[in-house]
PDB file of N, CA and C in Angstrom:
ATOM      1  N   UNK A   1       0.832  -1.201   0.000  1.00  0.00           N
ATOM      2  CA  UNK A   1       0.000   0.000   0.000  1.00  0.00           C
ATOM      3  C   UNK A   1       0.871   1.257   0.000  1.00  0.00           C
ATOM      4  N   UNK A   2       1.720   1.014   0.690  1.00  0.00           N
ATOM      5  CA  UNK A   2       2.745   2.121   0.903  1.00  0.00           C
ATOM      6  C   UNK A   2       3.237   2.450  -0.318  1.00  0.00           C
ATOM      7  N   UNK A   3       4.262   1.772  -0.712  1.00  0.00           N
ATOM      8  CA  UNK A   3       4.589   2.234  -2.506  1.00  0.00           C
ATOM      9  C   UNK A   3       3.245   2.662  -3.736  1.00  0.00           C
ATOM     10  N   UNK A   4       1.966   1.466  -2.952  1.00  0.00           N
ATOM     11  CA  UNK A   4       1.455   2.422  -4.437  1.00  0.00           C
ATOM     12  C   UNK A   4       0.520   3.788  -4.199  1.00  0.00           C
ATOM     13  N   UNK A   5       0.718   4.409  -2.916  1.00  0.00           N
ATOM     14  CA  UNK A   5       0.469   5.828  -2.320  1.00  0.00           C
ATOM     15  C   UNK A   5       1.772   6.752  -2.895  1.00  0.00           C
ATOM     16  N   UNK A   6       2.982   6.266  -2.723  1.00  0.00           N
ATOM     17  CA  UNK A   6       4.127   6.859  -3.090  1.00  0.00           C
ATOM     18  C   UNK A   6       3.618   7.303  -4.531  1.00  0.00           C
ATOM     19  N   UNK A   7       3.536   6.337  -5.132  1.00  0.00           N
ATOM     20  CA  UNK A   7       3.376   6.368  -6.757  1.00  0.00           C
ATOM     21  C   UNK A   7       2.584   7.463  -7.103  1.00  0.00           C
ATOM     22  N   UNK A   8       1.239   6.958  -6.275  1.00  0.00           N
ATOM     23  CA  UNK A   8       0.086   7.977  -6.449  1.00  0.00           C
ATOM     24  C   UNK A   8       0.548   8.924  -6.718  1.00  0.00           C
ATOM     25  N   UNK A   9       1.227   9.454  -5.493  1.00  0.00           N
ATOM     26  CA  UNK A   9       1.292  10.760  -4.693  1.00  0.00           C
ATOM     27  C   UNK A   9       2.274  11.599  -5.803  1.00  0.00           C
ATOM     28  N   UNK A  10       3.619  10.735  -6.261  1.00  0.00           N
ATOM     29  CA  UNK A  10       4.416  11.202  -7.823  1.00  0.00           C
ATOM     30  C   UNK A  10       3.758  11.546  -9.149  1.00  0.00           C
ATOM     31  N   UNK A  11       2.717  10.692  -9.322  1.00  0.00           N
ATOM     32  CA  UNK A  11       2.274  10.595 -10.416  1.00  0.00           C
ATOM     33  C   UNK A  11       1.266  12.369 -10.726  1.00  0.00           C
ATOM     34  N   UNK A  12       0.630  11.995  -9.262  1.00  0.00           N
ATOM     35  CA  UNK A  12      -0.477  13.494  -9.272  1.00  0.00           C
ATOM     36  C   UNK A  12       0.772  14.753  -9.096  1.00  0.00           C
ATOM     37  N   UNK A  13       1.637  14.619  -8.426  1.00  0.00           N
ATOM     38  CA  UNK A  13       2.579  15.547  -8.372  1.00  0.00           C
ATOM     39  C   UNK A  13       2.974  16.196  -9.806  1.00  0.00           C
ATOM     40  N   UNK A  14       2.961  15.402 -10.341  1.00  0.00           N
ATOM     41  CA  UNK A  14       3.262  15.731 -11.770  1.00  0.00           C
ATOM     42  C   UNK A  14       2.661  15.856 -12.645  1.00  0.00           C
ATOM     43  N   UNK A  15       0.787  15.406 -12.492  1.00  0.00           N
ATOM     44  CA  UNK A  15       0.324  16.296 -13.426  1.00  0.00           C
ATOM     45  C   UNK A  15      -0.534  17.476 -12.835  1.00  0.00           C
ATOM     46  N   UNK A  16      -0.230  17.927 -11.540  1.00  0.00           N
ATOM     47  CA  UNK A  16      -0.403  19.285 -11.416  1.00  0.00           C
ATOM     48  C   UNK A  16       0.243  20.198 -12.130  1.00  0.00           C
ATOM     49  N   UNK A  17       1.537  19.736 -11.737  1.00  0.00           N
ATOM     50  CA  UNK A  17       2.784  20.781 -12.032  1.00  0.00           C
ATOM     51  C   UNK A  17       2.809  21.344 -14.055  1.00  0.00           C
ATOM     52  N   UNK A  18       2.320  19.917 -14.421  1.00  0.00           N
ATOM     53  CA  UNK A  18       2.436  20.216 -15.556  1.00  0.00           C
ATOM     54  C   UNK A  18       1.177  21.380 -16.132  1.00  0.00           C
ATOM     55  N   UNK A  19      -0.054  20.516 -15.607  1.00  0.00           N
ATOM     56  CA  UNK A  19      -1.186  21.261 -16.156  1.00  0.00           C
ATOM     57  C   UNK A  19      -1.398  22.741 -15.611  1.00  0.00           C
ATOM     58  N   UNK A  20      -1.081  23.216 -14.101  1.00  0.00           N
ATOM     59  CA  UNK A  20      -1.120  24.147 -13.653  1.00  0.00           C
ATOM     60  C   UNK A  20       0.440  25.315 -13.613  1.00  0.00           C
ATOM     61  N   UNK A  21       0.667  25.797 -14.580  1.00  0.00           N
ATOM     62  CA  UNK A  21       2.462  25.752 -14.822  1.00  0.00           C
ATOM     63  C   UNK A  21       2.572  26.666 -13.919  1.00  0.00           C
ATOM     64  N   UNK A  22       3.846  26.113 -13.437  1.00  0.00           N
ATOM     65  CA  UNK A  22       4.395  27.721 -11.821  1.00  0.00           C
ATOM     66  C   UNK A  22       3.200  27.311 -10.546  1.00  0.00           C
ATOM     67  N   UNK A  23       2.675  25.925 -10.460  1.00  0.00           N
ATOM     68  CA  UNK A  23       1.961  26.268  -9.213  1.00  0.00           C
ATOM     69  C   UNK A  23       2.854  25.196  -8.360  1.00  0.00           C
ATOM     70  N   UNK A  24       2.534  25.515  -7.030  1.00  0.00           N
ATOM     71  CA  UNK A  24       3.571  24.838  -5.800  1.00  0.00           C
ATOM     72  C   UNK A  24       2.325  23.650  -5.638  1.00  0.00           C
ATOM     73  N   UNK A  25       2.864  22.379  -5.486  1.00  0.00           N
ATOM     74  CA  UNK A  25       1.849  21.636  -4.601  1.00  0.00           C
ATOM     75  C   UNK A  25       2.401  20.921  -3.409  1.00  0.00           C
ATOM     76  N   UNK A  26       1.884  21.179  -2.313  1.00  0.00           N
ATOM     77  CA  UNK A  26       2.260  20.998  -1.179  1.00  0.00           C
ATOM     78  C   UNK A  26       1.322  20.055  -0.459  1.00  0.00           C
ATOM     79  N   UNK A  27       2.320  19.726   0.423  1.00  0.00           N
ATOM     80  CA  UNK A  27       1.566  18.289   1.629  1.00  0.00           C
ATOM     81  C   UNK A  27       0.999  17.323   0.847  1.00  0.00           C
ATOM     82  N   UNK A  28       1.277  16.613  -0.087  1.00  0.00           N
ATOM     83  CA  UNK A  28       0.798  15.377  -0.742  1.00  0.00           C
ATOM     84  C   UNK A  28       0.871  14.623  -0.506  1.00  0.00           C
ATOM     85  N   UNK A  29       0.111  14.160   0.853  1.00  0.00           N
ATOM     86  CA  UNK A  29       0.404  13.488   1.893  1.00  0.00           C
ATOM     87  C   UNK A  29      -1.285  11.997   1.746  1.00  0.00           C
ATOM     88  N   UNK A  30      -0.795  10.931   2.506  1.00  0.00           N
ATOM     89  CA  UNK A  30      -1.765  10.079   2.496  1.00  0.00           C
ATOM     90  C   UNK A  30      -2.496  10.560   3.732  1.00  0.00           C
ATOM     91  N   UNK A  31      -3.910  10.333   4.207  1.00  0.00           N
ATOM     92  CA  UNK A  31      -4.477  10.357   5.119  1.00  0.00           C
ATOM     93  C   UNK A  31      -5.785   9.745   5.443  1.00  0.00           C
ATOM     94  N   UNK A  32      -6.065   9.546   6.752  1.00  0.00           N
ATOM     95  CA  UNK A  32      -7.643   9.462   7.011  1.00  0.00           C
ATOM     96  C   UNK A  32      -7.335   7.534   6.936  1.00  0.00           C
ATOM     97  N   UNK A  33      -8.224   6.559   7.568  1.00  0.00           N
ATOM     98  CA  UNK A  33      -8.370   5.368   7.494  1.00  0.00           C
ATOM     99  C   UNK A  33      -7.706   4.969   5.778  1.00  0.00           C
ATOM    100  N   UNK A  34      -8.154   5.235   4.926  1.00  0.00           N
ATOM    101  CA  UNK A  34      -8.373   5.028   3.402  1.00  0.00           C
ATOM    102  C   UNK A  34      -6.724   5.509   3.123  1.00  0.00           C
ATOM    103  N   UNK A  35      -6.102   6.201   3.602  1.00  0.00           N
ATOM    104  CA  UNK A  35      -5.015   6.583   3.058  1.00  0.00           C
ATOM    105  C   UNK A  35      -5.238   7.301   1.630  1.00  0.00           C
ATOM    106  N   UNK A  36      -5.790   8.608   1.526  1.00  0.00           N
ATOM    107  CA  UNK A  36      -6.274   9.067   0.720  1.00  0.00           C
ATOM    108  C   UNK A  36      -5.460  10.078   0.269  1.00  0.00           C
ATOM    109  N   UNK A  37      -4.828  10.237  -0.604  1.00  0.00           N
ATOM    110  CA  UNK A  37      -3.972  11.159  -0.945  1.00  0.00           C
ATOM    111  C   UNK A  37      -4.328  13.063  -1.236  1.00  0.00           C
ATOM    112  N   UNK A  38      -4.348  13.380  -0.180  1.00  0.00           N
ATOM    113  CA  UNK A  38      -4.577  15.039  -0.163  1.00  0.00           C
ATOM    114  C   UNK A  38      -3.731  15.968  -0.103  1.00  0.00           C
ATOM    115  N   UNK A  39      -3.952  17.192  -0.377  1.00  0.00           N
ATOM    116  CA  UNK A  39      -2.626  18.423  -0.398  1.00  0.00           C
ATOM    117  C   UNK A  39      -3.315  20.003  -0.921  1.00  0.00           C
ATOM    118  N   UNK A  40      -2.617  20.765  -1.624  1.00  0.00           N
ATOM    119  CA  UNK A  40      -2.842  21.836  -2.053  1.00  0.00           C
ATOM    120  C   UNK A  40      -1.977  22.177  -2.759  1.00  0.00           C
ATOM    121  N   UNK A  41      -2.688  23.063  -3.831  1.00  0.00           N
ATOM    122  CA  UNK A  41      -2.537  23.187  -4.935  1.00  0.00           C
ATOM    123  C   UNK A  41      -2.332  24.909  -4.911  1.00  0.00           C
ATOM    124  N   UNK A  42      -1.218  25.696  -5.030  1.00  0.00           N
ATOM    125  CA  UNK A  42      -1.096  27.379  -4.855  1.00  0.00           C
ATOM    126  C   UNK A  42      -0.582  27.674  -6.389  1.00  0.00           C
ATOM    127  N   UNK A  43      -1.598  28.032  -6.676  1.00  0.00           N
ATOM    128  CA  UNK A  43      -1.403  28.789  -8.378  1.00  0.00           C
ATOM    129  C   UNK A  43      -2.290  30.195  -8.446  1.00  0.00           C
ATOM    130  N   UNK A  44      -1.129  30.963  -8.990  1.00  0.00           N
ATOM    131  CA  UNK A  44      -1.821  32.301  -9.418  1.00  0.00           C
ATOM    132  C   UNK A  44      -2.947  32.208 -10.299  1.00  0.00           C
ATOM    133  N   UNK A  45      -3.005  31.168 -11.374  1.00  0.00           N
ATOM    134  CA  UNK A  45      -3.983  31.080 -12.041  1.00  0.00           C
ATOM    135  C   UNK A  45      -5.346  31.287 -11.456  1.00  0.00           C
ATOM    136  N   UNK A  46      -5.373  30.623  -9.899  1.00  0.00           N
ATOM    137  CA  UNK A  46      -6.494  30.835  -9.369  1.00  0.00           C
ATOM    138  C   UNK A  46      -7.300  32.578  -9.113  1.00  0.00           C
ATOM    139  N   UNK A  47      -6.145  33.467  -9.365  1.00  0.00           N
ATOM    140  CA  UNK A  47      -6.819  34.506  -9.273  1.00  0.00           C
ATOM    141  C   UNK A  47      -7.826  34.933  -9.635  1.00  0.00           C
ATOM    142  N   UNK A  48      -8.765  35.287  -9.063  1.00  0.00           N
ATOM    143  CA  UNK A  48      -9.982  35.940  -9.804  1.00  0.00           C
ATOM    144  C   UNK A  48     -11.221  34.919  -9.819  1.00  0.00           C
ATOM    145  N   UNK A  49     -10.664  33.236  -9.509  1.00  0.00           N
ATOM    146  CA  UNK A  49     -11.555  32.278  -9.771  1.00  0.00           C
ATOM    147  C   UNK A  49     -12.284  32.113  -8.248  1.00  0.00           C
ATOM    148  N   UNK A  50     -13.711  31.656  -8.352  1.00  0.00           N
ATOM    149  CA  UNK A  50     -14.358  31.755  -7.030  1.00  0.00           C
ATOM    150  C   UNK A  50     -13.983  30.006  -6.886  1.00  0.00           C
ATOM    151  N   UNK A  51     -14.217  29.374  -5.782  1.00  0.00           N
ATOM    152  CA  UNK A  51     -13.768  27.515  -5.468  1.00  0.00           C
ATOM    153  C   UNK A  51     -14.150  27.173  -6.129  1.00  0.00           C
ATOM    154  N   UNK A  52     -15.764  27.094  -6.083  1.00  0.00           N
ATOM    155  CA  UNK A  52     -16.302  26.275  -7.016  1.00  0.00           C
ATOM    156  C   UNK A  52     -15.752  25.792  -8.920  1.00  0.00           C
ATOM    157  N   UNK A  53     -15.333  27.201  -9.391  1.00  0.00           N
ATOM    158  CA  UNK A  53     -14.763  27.230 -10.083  1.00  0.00           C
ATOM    159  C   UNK A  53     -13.135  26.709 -10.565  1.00  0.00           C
ATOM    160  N   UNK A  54     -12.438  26.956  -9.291  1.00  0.00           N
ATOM    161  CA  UNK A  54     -11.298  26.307  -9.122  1.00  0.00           C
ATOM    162  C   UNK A  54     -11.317  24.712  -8.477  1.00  0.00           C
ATOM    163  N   UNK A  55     -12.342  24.307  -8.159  1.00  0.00           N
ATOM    164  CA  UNK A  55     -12.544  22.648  -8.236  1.00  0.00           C
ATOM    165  C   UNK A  55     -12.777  22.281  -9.071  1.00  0.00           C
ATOM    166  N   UNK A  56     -13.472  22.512  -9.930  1.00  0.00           N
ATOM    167  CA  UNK A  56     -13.831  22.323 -11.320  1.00  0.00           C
ATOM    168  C   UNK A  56     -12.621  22.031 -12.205  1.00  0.00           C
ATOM    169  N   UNK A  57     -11.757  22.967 -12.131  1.00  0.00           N
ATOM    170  CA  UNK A  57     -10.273  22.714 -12.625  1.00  0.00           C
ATOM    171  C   UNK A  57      -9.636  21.802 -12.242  1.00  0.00           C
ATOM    172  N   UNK A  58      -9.339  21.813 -11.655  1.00  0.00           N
ATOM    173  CA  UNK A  58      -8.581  20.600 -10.725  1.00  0.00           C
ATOM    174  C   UNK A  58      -9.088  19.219 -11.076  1.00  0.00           C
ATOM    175  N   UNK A  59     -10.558  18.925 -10.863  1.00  0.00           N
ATOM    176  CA  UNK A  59     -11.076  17.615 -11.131  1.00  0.00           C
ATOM    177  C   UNK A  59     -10.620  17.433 -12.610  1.00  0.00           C
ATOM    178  N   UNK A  60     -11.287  18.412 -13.620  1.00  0.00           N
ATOM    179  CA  UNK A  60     -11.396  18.351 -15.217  1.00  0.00           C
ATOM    180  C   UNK A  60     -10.002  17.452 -15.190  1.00  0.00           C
ATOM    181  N   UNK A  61      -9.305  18.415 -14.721  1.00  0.00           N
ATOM    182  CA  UNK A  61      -7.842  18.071 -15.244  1.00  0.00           C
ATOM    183  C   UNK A  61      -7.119  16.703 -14.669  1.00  0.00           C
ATOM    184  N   UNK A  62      -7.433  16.468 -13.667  1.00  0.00           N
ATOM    185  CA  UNK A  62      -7.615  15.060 -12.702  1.00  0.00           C
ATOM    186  C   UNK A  62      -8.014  14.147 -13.529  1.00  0.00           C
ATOM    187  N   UNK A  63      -9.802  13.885 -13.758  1.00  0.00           N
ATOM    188  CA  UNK A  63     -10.308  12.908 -14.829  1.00  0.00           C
ATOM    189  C   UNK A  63      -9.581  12.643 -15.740  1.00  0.00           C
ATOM    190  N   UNK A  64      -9.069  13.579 -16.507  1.00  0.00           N
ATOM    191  CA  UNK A  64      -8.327  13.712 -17.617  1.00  0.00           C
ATOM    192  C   UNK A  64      -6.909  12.408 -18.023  1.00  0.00           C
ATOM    193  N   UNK A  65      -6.182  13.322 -16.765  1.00  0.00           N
ATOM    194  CA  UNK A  65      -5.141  12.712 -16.684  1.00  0.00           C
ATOM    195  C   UNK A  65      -4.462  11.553 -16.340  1.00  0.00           C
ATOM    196  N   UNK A  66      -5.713  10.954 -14.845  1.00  0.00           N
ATOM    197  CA  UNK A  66      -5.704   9.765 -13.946  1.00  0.00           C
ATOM    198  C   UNK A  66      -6.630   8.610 -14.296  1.00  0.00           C
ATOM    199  N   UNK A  67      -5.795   7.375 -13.949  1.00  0.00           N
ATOM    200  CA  UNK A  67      -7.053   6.449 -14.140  1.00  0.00           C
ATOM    201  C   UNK A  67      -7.876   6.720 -13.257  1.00  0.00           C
ATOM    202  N   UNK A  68      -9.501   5.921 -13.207  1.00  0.00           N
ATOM    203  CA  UNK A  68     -10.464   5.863 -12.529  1.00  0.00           C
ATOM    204  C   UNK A  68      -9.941   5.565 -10.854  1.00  0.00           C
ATOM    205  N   UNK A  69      -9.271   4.104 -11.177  1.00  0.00           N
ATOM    206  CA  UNK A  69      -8.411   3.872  -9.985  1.00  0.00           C
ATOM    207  C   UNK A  69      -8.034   4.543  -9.344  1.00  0.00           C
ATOM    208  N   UNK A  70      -6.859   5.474  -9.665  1.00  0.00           N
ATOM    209  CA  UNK A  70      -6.151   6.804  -8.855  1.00  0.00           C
ATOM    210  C   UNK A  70      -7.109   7.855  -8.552  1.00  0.00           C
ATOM    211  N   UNK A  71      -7.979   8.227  -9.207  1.00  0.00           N
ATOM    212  CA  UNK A  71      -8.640   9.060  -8.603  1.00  0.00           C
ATOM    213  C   UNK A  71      -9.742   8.564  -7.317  1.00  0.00           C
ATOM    214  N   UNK A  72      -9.807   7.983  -7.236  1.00  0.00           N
ATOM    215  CA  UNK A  72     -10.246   6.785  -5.956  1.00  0.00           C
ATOM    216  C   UNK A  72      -9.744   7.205  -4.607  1.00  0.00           C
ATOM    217  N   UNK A  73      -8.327   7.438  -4.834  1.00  0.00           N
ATOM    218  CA  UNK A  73      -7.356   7.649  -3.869  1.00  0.00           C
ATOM    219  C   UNK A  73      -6.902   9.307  -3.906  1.00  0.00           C
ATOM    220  N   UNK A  74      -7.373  10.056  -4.304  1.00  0.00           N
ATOM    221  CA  UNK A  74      -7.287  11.293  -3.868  1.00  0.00           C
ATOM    222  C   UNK A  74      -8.402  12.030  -3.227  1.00  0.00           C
ATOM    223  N   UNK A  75      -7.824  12.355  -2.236  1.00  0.00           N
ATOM    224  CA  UNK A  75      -8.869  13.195  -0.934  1.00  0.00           C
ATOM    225  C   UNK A  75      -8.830  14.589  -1.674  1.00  0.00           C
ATOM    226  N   UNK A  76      -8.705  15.506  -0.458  1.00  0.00           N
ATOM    227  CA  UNK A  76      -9.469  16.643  -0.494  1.00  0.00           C
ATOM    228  C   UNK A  76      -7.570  17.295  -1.069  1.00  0.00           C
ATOM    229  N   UNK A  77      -7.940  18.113  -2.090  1.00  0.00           N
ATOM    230  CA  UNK A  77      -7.117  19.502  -2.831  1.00  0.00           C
ATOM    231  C   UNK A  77      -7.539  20.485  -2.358  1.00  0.00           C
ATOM    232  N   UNK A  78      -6.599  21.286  -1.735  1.00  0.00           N
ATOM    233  CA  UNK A  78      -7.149  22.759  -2.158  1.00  0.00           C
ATOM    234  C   UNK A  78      -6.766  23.457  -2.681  1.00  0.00           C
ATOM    235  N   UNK A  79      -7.475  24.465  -3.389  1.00  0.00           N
ATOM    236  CA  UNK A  79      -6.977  25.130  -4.309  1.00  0.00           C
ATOM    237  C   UNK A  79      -6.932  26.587  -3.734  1.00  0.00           C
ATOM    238  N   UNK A  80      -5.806  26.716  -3.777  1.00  0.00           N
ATOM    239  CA  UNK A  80      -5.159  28.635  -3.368  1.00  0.00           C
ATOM    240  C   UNK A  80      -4.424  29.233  -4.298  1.00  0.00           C
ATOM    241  N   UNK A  81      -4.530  30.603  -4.229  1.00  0.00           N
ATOM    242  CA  UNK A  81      -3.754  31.750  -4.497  1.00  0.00           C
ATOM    243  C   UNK A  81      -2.513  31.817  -3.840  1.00  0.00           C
ATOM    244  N   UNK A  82      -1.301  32.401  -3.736  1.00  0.00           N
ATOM    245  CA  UNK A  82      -0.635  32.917  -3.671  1.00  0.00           C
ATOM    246  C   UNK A  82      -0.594  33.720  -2.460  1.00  0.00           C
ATOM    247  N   UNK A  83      -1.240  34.555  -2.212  1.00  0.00           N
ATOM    248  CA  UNK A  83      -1.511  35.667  -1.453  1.00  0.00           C
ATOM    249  C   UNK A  83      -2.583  34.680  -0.552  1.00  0.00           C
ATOM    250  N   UNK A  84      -3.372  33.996  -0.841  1.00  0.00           N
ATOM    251  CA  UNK A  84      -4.654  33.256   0.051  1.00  0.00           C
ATOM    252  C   UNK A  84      -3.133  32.493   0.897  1.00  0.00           C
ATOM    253  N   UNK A  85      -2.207  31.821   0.311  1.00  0.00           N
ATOM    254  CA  UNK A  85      -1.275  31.027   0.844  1.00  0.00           C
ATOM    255  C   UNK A  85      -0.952  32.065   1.991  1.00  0.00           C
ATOM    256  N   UNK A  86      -0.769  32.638   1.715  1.00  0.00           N
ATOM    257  CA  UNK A  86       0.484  33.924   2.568  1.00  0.00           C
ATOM    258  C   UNK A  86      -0.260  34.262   3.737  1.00  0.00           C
ATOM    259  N   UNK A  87      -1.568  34.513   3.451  1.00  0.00           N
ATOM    260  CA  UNK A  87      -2.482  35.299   4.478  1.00  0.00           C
ATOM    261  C   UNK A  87      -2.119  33.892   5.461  1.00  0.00           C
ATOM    262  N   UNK A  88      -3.212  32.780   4.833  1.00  0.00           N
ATOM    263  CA  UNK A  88      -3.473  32.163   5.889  1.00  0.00           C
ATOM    264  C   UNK A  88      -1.744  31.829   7.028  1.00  0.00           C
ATOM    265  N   UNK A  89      -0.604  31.652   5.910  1.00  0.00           N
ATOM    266  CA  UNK A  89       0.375  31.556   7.162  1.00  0.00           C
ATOM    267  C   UNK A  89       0.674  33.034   7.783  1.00  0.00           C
ATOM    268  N   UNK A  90       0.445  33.940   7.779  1.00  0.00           N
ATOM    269  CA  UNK A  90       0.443  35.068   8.424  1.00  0.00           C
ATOM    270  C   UNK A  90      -0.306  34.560   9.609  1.00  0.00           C
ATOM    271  N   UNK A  91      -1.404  34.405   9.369  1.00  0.00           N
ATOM    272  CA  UNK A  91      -2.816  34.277  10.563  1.00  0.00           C
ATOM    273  C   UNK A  91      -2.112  33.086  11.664  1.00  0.00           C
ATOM    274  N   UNK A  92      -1.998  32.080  10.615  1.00  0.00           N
ATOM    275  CA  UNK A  92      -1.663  30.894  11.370  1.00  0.00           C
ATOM    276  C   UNK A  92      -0.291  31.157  12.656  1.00  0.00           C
ATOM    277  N   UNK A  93       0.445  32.373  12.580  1.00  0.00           N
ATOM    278  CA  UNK A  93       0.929  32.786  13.344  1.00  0.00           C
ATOM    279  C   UNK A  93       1.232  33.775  14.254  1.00  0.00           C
ATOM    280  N   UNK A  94      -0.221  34.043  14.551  1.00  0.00           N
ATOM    281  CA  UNK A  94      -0.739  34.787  15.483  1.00  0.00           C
ATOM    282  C   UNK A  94      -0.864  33.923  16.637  1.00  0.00           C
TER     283      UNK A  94
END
């Protein structure tokens, strides 16, 4: 299970990076009973986009790219800005 989370976790790593160009993805980490592969996704692209809209992206491009299988195994993305990144670690260190 372990290696094929690793895999997962490479495989989606890389088609973020590709499809979303210049975005950071961070904590692509397994979690929860299921070992579900979750993280976040910080692209400027998101500017201007409301969530709903920026999930939408993310999945499209997900379906796209992943088998049925792998997408099985991915939990929760989030999708941030840049500046949404920044704030929240600002806050987070209060």
């Amino acid at each position: 299970m372990e290696t094929q989370t690793r895999t997962l976790t490479n495989r989606l790593r890389r088609v973020l990076k590709r499809h979303f160009d210049g975005a950071e993805v961070n904590s692509l980490v397994p979690a929860g009973p299921h070992h579900r592969v979750g993280g976040v996704l910080v692209w400027s692209g998101f500017e201007g986009m409301d969530g709903p809209d920026r999930q939408r992206a993310l999945w499209r491009t997900l379906r796209e790219r992943l088998s049925p299988e792998d997408l099985l195994q991915v939990s929760l993305i989030m999708t941030v800005t840049p500046t949404e990144r920044d704030t929240m670690q600002s806050n987070s260190r209060l």
